[in-house]
C-alpha atoms as a PDB file:
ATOM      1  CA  UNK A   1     111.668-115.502-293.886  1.00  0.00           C
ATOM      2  CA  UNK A   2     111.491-111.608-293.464  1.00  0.00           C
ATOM      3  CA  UNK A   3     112.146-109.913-290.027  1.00  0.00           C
ATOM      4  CA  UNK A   4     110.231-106.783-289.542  1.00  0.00           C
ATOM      5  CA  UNK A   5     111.257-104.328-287.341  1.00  0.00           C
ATOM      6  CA  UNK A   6     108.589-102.992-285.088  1.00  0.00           C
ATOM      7  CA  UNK A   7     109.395 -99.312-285.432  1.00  0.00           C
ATOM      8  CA  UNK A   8     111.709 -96.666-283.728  1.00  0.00           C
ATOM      9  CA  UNK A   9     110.807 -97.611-280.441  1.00  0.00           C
ATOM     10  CA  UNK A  10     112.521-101.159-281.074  1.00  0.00           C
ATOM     11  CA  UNK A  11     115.563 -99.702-279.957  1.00  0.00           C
ATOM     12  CA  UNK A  12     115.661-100.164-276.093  1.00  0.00           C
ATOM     13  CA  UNK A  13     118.761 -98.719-274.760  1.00  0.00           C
ATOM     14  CA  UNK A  14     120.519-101.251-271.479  1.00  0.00           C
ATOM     15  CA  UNK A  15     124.017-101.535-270.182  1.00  0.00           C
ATOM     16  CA  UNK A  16     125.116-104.647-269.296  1.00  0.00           C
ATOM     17  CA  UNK A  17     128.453-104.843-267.566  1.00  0.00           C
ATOM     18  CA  UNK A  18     131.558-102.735-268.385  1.00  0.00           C
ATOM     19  CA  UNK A  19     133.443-105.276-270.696  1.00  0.00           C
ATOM     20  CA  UNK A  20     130.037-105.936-272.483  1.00  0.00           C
ATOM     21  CA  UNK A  21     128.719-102.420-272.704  1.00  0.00           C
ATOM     22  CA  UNK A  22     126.123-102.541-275.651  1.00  0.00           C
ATOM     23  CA  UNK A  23     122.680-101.287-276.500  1.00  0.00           C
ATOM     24  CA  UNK A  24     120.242-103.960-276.430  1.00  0.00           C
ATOM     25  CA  UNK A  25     117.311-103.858-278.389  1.00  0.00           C
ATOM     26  CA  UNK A  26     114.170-105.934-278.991  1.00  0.00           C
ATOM     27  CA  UNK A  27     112.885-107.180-283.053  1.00  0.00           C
ATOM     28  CA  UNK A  28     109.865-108.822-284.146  1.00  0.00           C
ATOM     29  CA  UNK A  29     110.118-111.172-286.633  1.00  0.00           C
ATOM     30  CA  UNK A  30     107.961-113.018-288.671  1.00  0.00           C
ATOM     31  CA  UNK A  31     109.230-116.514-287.912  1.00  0.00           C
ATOM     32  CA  UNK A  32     106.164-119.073-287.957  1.00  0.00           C
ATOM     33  CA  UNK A  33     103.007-119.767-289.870  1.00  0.00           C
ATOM     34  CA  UNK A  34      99.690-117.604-289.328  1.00  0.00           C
ATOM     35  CA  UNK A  35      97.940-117.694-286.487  1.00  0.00           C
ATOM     36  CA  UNK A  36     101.066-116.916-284.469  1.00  0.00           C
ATOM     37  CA  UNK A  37     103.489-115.738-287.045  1.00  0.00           C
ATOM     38  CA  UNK A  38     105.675-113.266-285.044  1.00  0.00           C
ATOM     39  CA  UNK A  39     108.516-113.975-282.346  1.00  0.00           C
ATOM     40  CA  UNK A  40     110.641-111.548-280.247  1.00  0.00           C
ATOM     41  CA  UNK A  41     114.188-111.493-280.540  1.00  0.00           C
ATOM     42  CA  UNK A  42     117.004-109.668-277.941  1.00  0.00           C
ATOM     43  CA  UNK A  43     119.892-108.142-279.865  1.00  0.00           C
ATOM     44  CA  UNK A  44     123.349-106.607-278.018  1.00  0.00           C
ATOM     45  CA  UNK A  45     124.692-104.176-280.506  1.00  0.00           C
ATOM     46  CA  UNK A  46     125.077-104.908-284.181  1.00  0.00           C
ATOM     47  CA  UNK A  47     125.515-108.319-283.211  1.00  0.00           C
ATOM     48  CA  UNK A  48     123.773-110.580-285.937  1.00  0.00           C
ATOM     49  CA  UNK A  49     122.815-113.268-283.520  1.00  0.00           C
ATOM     50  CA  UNK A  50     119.987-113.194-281.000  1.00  0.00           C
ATOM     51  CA  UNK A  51     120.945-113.310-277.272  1.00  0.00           C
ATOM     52  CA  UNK A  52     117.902-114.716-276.550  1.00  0.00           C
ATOM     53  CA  UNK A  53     114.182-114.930-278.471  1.00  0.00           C
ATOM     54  CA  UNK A  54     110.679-116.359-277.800  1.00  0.00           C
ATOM     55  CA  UNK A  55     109.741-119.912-277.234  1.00  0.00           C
ATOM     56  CA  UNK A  56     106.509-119.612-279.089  1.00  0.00           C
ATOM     57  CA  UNK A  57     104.297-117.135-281.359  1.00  0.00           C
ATOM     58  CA  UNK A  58     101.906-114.616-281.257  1.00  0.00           C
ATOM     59  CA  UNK A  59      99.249-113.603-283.130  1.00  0.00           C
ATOM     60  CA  UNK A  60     100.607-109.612-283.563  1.00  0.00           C
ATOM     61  CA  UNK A  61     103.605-107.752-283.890  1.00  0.00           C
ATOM     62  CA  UNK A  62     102.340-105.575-280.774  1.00  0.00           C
ATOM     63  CA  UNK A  63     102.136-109.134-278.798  1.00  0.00           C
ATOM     64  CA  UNK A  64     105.162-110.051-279.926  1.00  0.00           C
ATOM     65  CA  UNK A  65     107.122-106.401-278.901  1.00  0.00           C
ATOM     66  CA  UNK A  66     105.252-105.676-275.667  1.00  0.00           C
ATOM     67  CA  UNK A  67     106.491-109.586-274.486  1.00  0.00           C
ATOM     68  CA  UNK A  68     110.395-108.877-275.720  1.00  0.00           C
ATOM     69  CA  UNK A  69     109.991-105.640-273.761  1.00  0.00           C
ATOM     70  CA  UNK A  70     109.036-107.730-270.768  1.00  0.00           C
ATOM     71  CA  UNK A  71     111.878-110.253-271.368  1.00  0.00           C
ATOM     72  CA  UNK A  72     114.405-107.723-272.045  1.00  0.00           C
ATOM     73  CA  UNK A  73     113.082-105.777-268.557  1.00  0.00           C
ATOM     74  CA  UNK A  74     113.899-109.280-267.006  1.00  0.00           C
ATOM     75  CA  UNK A  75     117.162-109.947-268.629  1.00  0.00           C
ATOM     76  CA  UNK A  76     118.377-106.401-267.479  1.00  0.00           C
ATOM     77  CA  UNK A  77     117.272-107.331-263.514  1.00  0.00           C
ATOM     78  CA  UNK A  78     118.507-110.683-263.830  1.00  0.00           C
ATOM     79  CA  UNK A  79     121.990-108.830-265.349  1.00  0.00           C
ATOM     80  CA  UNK A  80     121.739-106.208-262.417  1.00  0.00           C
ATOM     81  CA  UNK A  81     121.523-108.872-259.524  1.00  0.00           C
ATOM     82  CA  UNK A  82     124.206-110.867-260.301  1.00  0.00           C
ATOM     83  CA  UNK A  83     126.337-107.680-261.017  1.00  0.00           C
ATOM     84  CA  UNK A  84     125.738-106.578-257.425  1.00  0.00           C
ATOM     85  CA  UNK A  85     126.898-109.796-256.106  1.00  0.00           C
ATOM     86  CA  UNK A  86     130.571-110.144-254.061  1.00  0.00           C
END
């Protein structure tokens, strides 16, 4: 299948701790059959694996981005709390 990238503002810019410092950025793909063809995926750097993606589909590629964006926002605070732990 083709990925499709869901323009510039794909790029979403997040550190992550000091020893894993890299940009993270959100792609939609096209990854299942019409009507909910397009998944989110969470990238760290030029890493070619996904860090983490979506469990299901949705029906656009604004869908799709505007939930990575939300799971990304997540994965950041989740990253943040346990960073300010003891």
């Amino acid at each position: 299948m083709t990925g499709l990238a869901i323009s510039a503002e794909s790029a979403h810019n997040g550190k992550m701790s000091k020893d894993r410092d890299a940009t993270l950025r959100v792609e939609v793909k096209v990854r299942e059959k019409p009507p909910n063809p397009f998944k989110w995926e969470i990238y760290r750097g030029n890493e070619p694996m996904w860090i983490e993606r979506a469990m299901h589909g949705y029906a656009t590629e604004r869908d799709a981005y505007d939930a990575g964006q939300a799971a990304l926002t997540r994965l950041l605070h989740h990253e943040a709390l346990n960073k300010s732990k003891p």
